[in-house]
N, C-alpha and C. Protein backbone atom coordinates (compact mmCIF):
# COMPACT_ATOMS: atom_id res chain seq x y z
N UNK A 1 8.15 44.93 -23.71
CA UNK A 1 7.95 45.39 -22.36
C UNK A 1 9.30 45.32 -21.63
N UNK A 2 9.85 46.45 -21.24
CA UNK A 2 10.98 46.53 -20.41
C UNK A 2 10.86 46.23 -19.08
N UNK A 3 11.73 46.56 -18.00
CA UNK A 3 11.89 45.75 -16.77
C UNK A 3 11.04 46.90 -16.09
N UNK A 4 11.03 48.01 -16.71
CA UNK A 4 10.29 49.04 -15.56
C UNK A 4 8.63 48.75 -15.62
N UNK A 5 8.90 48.55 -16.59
CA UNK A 5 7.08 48.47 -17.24
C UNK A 5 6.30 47.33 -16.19
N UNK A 6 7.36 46.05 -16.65
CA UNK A 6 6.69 44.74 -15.91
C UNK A 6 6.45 44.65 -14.27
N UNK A 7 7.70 45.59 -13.45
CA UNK A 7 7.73 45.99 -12.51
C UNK A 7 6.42 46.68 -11.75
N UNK A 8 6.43 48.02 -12.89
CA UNK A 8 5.02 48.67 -12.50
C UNK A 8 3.56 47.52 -12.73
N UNK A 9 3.47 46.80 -14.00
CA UNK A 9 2.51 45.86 -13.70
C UNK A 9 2.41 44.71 -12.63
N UNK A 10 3.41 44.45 -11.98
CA UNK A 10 3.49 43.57 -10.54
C UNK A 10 2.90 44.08 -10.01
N UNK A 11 3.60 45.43 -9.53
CA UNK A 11 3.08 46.27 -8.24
C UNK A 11 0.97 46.76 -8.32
N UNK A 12 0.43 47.02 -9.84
CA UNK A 12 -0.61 47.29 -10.25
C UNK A 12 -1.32 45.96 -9.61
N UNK A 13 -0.88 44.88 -10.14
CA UNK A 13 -1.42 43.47 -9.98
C UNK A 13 -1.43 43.78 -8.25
N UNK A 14 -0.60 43.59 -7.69
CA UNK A 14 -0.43 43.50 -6.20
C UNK A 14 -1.09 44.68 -5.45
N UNK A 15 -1.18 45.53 -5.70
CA UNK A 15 -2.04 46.85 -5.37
C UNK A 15 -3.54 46.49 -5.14
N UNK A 16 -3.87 45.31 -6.52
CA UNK A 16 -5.49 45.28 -6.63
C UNK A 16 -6.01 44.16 -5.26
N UNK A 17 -7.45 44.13 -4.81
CA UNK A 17 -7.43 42.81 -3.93
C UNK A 17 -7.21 41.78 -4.92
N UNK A 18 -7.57 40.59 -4.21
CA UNK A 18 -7.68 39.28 -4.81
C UNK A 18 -8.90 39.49 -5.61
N UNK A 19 -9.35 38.57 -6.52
CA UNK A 19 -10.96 38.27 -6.78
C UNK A 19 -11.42 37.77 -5.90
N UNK A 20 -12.67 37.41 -5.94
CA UNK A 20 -13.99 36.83 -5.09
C UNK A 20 -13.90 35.56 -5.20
N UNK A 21 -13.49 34.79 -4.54
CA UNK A 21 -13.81 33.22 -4.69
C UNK A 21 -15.19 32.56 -4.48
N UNK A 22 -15.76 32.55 -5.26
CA UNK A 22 -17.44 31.61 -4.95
C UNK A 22 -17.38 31.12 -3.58
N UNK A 23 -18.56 30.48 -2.69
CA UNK A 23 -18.46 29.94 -1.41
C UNK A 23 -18.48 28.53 -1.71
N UNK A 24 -19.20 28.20 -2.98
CA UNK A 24 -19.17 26.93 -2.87
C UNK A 24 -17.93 26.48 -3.59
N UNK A 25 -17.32 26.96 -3.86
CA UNK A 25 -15.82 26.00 -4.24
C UNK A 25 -15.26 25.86 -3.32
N UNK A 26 -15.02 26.29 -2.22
CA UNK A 26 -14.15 26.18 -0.57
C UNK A 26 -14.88 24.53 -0.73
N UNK A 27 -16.38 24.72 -0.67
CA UNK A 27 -16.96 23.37 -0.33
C UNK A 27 -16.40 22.16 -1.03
N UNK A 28 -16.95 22.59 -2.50
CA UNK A 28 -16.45 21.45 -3.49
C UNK A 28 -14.81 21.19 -3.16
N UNK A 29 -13.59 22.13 -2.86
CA UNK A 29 -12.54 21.81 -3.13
C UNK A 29 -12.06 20.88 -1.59
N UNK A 30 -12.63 21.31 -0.35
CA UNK A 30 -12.57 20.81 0.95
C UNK A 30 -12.84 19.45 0.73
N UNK A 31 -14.52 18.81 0.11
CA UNK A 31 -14.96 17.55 -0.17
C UNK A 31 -13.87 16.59 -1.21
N UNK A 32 -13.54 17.23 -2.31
CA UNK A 32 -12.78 16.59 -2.97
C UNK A 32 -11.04 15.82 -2.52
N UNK A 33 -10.76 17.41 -1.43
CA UNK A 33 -9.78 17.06 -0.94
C UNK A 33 -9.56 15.55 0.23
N UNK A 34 -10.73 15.49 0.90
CA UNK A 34 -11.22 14.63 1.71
C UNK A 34 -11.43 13.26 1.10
N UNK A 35 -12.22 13.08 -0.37
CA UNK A 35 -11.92 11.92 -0.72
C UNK A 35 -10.61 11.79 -1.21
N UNK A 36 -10.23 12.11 -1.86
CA UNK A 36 -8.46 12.16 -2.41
C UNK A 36 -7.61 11.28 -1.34
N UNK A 37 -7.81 11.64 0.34
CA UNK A 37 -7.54 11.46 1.23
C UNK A 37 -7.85 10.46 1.89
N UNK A 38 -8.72 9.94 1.57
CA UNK A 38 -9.59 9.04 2.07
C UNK A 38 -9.02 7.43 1.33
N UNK A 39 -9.07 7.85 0.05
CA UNK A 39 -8.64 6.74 -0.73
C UNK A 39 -7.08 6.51 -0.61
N UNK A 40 -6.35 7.37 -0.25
CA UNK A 40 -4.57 7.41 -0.47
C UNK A 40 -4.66 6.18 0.59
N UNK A 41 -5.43 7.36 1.84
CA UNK A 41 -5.41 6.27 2.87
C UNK A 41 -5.98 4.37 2.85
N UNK A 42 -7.12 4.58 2.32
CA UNK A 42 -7.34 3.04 2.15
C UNK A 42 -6.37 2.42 0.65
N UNK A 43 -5.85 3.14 -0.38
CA UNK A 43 -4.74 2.27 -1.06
C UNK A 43 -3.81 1.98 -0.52
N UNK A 44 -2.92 2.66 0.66
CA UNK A 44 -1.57 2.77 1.72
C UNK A 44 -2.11 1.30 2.39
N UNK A 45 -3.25 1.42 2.99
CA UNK A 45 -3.30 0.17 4.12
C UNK A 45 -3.80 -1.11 3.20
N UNK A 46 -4.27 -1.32 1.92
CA UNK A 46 -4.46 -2.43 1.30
C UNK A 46 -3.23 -2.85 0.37
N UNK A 47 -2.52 -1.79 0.14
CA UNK A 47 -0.52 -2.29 0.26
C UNK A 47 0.23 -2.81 1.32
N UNK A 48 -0.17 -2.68 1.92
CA UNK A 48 0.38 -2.94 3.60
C UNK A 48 -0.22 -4.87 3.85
N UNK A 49 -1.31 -4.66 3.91
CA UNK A 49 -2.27 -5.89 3.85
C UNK A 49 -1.64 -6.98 2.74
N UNK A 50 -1.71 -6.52 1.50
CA UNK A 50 -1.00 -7.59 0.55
C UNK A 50 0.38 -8.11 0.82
N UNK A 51 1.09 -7.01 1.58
CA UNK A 51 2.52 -6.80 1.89
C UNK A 51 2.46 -7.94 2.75
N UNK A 52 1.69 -7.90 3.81
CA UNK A 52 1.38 -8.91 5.07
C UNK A 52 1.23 -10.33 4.38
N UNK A 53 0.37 -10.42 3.95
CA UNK A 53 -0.10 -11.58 3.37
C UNK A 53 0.56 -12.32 2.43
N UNK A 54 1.87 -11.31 1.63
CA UNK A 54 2.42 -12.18 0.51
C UNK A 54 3.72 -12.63 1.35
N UNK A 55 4.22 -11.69 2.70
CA UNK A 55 5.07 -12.17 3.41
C UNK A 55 4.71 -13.55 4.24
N UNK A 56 3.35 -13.76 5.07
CA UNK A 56 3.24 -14.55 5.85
C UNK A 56 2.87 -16.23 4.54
N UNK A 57 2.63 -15.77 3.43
CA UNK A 57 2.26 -17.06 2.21
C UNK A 57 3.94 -17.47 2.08
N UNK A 58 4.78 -16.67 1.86
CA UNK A 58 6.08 -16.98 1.50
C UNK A 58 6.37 -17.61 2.72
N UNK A 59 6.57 -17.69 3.87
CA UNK A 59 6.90 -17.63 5.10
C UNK A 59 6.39 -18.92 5.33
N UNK A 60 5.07 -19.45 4.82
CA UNK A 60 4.12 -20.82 5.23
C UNK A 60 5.19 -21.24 4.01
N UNK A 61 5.07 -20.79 2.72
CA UNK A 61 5.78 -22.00 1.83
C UNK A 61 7.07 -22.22 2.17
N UNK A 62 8.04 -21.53 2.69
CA UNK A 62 9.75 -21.82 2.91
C UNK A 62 9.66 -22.92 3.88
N UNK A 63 8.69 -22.54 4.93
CA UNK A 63 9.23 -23.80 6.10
C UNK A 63 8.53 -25.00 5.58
N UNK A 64 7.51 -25.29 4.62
CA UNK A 64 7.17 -26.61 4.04
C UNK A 64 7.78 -26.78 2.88
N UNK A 65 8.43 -26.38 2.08
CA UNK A 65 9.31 -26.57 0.65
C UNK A 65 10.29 -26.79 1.45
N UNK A 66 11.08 -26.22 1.75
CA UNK A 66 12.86 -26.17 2.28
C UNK A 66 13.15 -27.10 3.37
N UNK A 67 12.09 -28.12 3.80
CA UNK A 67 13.03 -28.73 4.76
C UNK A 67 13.47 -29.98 3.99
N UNK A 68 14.91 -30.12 4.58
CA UNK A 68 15.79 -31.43 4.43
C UNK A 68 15.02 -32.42 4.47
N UNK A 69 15.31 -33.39 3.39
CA UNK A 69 15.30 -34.48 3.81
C UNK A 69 15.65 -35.62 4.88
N UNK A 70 15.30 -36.95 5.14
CA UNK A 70 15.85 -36.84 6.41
C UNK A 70 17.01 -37.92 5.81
N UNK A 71 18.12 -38.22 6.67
CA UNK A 71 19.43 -38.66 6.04
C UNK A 71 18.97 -40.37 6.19
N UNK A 72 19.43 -40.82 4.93
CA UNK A 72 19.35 -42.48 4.83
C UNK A 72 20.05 -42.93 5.24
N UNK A 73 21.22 -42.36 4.95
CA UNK A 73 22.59 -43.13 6.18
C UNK A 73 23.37 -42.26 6.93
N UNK A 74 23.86 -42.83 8.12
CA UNK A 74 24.23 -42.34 8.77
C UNK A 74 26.18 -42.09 8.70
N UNK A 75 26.49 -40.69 9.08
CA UNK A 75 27.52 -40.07 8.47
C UNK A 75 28.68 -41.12 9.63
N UNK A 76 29.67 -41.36 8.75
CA UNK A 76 30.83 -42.34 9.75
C UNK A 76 31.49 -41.71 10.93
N UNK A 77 31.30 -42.36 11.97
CA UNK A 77 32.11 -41.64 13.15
C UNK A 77 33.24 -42.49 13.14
N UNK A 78 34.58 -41.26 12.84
CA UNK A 78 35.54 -41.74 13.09
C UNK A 78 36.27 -42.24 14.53
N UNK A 79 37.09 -42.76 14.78
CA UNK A 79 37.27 -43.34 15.95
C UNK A 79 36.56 -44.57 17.57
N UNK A 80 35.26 -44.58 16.50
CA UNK A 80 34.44 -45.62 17.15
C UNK A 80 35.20 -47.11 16.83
């Protein structure tokens, strides 16, 4: 098939209407799209939530792990 040929079959293709799309696939594909959507959305905010929660757990353990001890002796002041 040469370039004229494929050309004329574009234009044939594009000439014709579309096909008929069933009514109920608008439905089915609208519903499906909606849960798809639905769930992105509740996986996004239960990432968010863990995000929260593993920050504010880290956050409780640093300030009870990491504090100093308190000093046994006291550091020399010079010039006393």
């Amino acid at each position: 098939m040469n370039r004229a040929e494929r050309e004329a079959a574009v234009r044939r293709i594009m000439r014709e209407s579309p096909p008929r799309v069933p009514p109920e696939l608008y439905a089915d594909a609208l519903r499906l799209g909606r849960r798809m959507l639905r769930r992105r959305v509740a996986a996004r905010r239960l990432m968010w939530l863990l995000l929260c929660a593993a920050a504010l757990a880290f956050t409780v353990w640093a300030v009870t792990a990491w504090e100093r001890p308190p000093s046994e002796t006291t550091p020399p002041l010079p010039g006393w």
